[in-house]
N, C-alpha and C. Protein backbone atom coordinates (compact mmCIF):
# COMPACT_ATOMS: atom_id res chain seq x y z
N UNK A 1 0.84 -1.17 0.00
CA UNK A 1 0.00 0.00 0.00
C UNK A 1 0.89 1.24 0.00
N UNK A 2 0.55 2.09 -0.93
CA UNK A 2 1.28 3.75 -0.91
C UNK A 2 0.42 4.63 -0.04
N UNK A 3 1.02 4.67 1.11
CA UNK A 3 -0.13 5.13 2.42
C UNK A 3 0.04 6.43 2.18
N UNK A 4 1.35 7.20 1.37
CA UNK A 4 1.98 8.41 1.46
C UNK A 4 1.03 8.78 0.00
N UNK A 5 1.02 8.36 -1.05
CA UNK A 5 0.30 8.38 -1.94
C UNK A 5 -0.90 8.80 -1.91
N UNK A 6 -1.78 7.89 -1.24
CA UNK A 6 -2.90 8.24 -0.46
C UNK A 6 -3.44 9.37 0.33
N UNK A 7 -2.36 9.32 1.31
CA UNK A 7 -2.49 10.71 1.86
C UNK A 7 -2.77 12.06 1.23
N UNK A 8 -1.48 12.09 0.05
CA UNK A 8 -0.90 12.72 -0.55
C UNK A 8 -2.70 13.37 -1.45
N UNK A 9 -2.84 12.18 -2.13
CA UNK A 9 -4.03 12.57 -2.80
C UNK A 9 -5.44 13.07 -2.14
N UNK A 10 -5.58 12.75 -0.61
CA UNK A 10 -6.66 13.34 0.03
C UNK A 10 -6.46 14.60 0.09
N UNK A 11 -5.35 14.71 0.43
CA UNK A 11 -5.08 16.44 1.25
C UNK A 11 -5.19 17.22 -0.19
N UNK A 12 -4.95 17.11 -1.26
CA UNK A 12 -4.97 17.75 -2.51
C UNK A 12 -6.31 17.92 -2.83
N UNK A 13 -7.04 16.84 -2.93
CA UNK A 13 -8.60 16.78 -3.10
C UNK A 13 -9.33 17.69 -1.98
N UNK A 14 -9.05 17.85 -0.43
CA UNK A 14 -9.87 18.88 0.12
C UNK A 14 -8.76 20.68 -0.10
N UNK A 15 -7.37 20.76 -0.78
CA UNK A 15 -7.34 21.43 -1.03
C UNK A 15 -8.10 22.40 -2.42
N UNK A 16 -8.18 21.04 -3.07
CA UNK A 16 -9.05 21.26 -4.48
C UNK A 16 -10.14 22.13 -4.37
N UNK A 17 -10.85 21.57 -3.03
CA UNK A 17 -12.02 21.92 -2.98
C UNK A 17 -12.25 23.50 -2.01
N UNK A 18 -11.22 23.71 -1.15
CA UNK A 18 -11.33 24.87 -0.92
C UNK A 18 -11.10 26.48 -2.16
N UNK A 19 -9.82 25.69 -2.63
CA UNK A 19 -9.58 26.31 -3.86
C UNK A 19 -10.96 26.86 -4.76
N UNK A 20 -11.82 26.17 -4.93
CA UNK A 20 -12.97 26.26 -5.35
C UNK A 20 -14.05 27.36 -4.46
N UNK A 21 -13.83 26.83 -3.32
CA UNK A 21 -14.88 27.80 -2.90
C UNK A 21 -14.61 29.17 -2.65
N UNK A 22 -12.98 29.25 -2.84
CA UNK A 22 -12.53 30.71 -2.27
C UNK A 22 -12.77 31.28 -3.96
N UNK A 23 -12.63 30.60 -4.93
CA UNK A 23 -12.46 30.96 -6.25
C UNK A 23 -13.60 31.44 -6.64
N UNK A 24 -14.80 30.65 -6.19
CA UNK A 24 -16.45 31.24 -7.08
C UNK A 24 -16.78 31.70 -5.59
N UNK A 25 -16.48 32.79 -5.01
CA UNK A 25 -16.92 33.35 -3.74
C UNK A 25 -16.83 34.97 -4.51
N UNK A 26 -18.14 35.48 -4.38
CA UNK A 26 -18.03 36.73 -4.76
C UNK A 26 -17.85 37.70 -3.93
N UNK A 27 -17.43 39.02 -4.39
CA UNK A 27 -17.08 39.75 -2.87
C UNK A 27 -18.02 40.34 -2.07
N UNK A 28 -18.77 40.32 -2.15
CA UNK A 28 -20.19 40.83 -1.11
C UNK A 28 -20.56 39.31 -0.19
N UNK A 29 -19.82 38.12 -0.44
CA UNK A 29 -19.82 37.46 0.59
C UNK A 29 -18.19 37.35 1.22
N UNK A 30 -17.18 37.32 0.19
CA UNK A 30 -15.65 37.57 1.17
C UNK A 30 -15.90 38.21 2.19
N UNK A 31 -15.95 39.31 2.12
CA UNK A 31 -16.07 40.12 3.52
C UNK A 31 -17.09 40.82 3.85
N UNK A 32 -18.45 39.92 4.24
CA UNK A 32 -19.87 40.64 4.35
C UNK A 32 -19.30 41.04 5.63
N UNK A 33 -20.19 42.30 5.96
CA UNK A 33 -20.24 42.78 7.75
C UNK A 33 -20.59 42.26 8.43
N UNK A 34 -22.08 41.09 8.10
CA UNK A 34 -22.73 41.06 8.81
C UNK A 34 -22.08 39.08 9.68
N UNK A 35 -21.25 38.97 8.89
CA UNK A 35 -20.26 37.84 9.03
C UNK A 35 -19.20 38.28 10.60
N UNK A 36 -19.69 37.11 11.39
CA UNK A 36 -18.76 37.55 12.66
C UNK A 36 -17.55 36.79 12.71
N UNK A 37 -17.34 35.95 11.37
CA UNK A 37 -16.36 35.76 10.87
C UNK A 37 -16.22 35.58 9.41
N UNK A 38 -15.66 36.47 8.77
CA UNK A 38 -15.44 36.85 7.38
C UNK A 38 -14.98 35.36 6.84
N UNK A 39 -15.87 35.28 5.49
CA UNK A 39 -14.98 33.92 4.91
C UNK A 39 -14.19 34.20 4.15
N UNK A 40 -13.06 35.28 4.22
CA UNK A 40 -11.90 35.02 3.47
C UNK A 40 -10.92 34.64 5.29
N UNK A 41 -11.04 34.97 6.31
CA UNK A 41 -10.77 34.77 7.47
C UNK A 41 -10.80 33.52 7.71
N UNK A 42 -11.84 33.02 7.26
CA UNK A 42 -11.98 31.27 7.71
C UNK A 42 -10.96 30.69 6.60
N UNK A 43 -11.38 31.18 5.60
CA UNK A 43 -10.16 30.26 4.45
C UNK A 43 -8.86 30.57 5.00
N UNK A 44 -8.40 31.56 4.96
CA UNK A 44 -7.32 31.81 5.94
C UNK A 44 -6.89 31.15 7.12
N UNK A 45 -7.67 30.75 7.98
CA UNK A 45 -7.44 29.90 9.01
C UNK A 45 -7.44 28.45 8.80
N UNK A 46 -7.62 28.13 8.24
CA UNK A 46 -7.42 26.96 7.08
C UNK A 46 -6.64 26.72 7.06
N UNK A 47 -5.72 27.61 5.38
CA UNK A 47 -4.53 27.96 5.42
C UNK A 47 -3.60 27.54 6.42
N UNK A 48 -3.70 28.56 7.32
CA UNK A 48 -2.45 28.87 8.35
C UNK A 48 -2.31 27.49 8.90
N UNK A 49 -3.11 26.63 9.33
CA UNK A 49 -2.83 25.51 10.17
C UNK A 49 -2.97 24.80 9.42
N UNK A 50 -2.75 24.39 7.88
CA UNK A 50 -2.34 23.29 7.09
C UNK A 50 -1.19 23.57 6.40
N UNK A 51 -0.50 24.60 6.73
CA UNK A 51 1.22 24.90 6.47
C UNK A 51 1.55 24.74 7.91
N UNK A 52 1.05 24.66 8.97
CA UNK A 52 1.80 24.54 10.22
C UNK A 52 2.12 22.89 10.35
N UNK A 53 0.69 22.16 10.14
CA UNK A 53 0.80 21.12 9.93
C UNK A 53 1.76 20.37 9.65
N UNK A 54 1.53 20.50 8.04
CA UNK A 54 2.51 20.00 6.63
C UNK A 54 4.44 20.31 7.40
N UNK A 55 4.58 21.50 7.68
CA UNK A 55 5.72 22.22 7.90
C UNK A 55 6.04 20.81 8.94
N UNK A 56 5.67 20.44 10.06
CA UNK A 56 5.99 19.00 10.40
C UNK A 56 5.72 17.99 9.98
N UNK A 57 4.93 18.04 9.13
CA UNK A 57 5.30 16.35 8.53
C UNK A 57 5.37 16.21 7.43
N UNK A 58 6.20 17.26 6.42
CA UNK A 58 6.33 16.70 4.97
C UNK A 58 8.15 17.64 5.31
N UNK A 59 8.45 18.44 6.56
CA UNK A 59 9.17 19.21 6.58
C UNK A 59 10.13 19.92 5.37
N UNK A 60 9.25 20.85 5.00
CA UNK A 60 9.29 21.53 4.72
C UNK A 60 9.72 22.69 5.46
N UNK A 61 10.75 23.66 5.01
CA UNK A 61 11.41 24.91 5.66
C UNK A 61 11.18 26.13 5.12
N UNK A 62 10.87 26.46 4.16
CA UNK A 62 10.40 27.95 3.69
C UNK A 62 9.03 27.68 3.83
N UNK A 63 8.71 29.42 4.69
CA UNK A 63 7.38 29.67 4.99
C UNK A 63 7.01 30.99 3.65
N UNK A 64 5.44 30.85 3.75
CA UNK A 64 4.78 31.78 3.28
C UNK A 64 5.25 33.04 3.57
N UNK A 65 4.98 33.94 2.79
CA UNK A 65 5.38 35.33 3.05
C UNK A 65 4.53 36.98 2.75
N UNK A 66 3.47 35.94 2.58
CA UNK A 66 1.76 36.67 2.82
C UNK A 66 1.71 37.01 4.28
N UNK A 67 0.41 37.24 4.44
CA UNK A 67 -0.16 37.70 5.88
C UNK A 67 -0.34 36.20 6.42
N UNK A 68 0.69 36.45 7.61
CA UNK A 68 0.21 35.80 8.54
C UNK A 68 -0.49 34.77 9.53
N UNK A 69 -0.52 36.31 10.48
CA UNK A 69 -1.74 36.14 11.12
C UNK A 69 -2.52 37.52 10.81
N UNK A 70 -3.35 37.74 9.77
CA UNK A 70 -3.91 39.05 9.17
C UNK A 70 -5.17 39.62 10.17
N UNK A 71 -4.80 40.79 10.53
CA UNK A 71 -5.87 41.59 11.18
C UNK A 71 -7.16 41.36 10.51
N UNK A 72 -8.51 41.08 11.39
CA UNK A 72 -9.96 40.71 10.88
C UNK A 72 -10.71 41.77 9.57
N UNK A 73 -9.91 43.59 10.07
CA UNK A 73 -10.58 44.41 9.75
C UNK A 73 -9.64 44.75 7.80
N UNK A 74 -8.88 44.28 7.99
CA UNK A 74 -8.00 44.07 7.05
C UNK A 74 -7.86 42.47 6.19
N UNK A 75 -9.22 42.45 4.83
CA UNK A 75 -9.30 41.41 4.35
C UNK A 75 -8.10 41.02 3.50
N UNK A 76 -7.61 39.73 3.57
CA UNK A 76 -6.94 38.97 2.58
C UNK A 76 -7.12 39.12 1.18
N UNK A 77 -6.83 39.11 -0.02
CA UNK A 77 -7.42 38.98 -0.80
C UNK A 77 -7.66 37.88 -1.30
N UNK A 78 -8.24 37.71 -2.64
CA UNK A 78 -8.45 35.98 -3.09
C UNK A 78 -7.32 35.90 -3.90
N UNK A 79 -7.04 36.90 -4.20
CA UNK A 79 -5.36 36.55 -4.92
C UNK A 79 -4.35 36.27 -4.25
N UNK A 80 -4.44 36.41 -2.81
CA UNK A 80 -2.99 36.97 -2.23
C UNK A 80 -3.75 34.80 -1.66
N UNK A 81 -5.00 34.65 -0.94
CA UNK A 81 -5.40 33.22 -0.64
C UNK A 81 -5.06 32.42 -1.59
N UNK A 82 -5.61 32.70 -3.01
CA UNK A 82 -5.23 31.52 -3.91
C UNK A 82 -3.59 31.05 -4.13
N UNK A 83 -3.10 32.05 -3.97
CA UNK A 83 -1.44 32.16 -3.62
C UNK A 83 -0.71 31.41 -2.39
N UNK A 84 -1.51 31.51 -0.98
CA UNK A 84 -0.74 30.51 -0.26
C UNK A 84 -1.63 29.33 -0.43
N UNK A 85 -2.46 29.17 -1.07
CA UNK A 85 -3.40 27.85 -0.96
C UNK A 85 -2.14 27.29 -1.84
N UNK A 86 -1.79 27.70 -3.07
CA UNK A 86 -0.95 27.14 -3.95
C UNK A 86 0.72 26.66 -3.51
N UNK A 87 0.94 27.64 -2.35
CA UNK A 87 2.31 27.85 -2.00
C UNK A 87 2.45 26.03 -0.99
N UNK A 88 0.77 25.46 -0.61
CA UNK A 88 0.95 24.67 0.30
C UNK A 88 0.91 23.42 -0.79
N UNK A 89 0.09 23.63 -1.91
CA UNK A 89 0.26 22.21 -2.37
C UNK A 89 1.61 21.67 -2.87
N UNK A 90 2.50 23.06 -3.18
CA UNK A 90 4.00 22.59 -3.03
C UNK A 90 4.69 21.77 -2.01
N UNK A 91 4.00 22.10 -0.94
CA UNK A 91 4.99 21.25 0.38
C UNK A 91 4.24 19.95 0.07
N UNK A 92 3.06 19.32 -0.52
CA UNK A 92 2.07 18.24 -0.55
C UNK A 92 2.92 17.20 -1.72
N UNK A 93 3.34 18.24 -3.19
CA UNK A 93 3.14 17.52 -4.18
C UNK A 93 3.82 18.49 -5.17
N UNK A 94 5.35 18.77 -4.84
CA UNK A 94 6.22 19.50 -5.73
C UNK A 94 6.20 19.27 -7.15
N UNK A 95 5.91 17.86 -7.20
CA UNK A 95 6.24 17.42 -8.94
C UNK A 95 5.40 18.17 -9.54
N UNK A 96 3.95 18.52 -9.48
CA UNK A 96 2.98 18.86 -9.64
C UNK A 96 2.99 20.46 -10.21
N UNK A 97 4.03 21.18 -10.03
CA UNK A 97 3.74 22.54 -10.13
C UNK A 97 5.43 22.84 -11.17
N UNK A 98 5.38 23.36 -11.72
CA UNK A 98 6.29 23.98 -12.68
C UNK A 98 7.28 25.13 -11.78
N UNK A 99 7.01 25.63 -10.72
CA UNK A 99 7.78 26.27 -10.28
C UNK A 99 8.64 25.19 -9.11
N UNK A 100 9.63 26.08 -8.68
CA UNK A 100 10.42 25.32 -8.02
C UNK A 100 9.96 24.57 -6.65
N UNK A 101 10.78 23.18 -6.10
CA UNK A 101 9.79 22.59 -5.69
C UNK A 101 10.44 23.43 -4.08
N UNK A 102 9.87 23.23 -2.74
CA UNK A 102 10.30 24.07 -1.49
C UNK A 102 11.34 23.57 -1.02
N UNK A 103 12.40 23.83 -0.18
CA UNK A 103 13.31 23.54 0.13
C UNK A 103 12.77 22.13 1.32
N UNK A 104 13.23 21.12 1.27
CA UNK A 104 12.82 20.22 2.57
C UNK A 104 13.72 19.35 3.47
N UNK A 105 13.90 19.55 4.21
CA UNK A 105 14.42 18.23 5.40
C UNK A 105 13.79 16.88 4.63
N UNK A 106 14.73 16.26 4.26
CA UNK A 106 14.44 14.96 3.65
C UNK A 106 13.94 14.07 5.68
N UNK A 107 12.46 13.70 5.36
CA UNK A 107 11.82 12.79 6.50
C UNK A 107 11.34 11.48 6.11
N UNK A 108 11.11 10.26 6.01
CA UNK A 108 10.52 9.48 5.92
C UNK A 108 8.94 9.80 6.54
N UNK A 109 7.76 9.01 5.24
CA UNK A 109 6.54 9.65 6.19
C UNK A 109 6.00 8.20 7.31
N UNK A 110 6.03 8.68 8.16
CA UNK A 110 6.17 7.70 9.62
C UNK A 110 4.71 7.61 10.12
N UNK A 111 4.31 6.53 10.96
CA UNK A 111 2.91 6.78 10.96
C UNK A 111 2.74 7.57 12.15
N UNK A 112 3.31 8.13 12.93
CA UNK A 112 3.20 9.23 14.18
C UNK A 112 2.60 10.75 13.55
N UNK A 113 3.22 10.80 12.52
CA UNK A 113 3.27 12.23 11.30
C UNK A 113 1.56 11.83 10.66
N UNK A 114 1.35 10.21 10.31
CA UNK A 114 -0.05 10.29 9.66
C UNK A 114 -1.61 10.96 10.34
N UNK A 115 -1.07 11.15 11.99
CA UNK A 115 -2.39 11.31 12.61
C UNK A 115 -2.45 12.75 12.48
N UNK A 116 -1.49 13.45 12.50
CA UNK A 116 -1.67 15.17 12.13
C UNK A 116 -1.89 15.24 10.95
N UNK A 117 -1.61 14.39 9.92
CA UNK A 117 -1.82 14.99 8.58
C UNK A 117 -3.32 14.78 8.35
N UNK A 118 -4.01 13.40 8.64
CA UNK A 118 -4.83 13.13 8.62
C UNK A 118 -6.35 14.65 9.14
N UNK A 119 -5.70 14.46 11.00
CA UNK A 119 -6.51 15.60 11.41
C UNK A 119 -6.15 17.01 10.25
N UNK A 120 -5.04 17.23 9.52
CA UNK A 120 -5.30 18.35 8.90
C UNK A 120 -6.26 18.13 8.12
N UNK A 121 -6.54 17.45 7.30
CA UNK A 121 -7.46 16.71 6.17
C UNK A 121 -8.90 17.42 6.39
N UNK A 122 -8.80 17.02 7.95
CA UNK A 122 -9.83 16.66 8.62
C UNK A 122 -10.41 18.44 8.91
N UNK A 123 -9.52 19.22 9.18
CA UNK A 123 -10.07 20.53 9.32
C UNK A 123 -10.06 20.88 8.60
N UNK A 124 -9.63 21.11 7.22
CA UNK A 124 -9.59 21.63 5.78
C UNK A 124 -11.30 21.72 5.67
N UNK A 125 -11.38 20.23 5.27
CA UNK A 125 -13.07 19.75 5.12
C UNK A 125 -13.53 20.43 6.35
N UNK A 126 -13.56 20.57 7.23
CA UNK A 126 -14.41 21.02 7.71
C UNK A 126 -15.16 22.74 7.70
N UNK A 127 -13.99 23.02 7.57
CA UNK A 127 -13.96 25.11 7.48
C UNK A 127 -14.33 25.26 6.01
N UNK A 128 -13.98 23.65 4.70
CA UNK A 128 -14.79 23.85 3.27
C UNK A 128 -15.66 23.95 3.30
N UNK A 129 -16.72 23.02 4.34
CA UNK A 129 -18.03 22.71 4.37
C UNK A 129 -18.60 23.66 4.77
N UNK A 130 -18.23 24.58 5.60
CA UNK A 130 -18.98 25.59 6.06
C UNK A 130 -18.63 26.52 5.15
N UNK A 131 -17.53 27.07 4.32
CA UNK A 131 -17.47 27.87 3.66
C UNK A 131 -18.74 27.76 2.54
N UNK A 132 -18.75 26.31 1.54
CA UNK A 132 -19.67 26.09 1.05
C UNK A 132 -20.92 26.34 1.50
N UNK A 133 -21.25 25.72 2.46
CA UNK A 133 -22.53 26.18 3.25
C UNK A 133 -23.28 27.67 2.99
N UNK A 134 -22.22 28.17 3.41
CA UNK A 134 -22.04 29.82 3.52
C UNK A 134 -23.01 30.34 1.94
N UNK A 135 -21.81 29.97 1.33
CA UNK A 135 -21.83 30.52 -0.46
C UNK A 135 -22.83 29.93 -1.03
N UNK A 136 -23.25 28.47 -0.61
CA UNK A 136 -24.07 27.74 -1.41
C UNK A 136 -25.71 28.16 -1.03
N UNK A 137 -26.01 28.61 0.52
CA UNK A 137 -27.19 29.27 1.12
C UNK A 137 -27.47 30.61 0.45
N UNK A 138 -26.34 31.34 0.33
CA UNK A 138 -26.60 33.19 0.24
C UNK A 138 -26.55 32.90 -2.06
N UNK A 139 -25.96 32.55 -2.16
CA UNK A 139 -25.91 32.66 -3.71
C UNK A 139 -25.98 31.44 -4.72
N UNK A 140 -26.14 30.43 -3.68
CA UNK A 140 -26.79 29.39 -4.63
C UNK A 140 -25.47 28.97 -5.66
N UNK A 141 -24.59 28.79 -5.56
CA UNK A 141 -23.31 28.82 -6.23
C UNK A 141 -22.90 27.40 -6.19
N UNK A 142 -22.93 26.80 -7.35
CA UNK A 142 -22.87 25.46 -7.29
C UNK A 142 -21.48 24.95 -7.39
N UNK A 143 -20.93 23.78 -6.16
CA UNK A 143 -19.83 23.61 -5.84
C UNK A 143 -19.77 22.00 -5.74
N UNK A 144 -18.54 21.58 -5.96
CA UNK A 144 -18.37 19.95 -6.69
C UNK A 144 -17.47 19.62 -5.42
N UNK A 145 -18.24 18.20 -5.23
CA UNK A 145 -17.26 17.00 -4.27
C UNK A 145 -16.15 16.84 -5.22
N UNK A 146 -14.64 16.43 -4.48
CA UNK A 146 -13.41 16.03 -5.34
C UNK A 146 -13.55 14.87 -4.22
N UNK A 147 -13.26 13.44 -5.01
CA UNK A 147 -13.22 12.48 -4.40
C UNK A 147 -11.16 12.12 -3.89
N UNK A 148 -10.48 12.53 -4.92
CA UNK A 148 -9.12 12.32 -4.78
C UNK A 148 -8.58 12.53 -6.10
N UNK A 149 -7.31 13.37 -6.02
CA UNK A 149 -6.69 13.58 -7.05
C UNK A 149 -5.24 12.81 -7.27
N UNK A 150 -5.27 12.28 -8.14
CA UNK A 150 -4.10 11.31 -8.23
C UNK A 150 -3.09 12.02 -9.61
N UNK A 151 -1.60 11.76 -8.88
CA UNK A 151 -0.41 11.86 -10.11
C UNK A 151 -0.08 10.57 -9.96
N UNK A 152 0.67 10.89 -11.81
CA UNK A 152 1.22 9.49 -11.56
C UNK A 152 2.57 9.50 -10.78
N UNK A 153 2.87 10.24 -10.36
CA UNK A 153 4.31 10.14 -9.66
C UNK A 153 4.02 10.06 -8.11
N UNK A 154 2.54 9.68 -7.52
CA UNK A 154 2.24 9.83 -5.97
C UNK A 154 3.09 8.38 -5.83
């Protein structure tokens, strides 16, 4: 079994899918007021703790160089999000991207490392689902399950 493979292809598939929802999110829902937490904030928090994640268990050493931890009143943009969403599937799946791959601590993936990656998985989907929720209630914006994305080099 390619357990790393596997992995590899879940975490891409709920990145897929955030990717998506931050992408057909129009801006009168990015940063509505009436949101006591903005969903470019939630995608963001996302973000941040699936490079904290990854950063231990695919170790990886160059960090993002976006915002942060970005002030609430001060939105992200979807360019500057689609940018570290992208910056993380590098630490996931370097072959995958034409730019250079991140610098890494060569690790073996160990199964101590699978239960954080896993729980990352696990919060991705969850802050998607509500993002969707969000977008799919207020604008009816139709958004696709990714079951798993596979290379051939996983």
């Amino acid at each position: 079994m390619n357990t790393k493979g596997i992995v590899t292809s879940q975490y891409l598939a709920a990145l897929k899918m955030l990717k998506e929802v931050i992408s057909k999110c129009p801006l009168s829902v990015w940063d509505a007021p009436q949101d006591k937490d903005r969903f470019w904030y939630r995608a963001h928090h996302a973000l941040y703790w699936a490079e904290r994640d990854l950063r231990a268990a695919w170790g990886v050493t160059e960090r993002w160089n976006g915002p942060r931890r970005p002030d609430e009143t001060a939105p992200v943009t979807k360019r500057e999000m689609l940018g570290y969403l992208e910056f993380i599937q590098k630490y996931i799946d370097p072959g995958a991207h034409r730019a250079r791959a991140l610098p890494r601590k060569v690790r073996p993936f160990r199964s101590e490392r699978l239960e954080v990656v896993i729980a990352g998985i696990r919060h991705i989907q969850q802050h998607t689902g509500e993002l969707y929720e969000r977008l799919g209630s207020r604008k009816r914006v139709k958004l696709y399950w990714t079951e798993h994305v596979r290379r051939k080099h996983l």
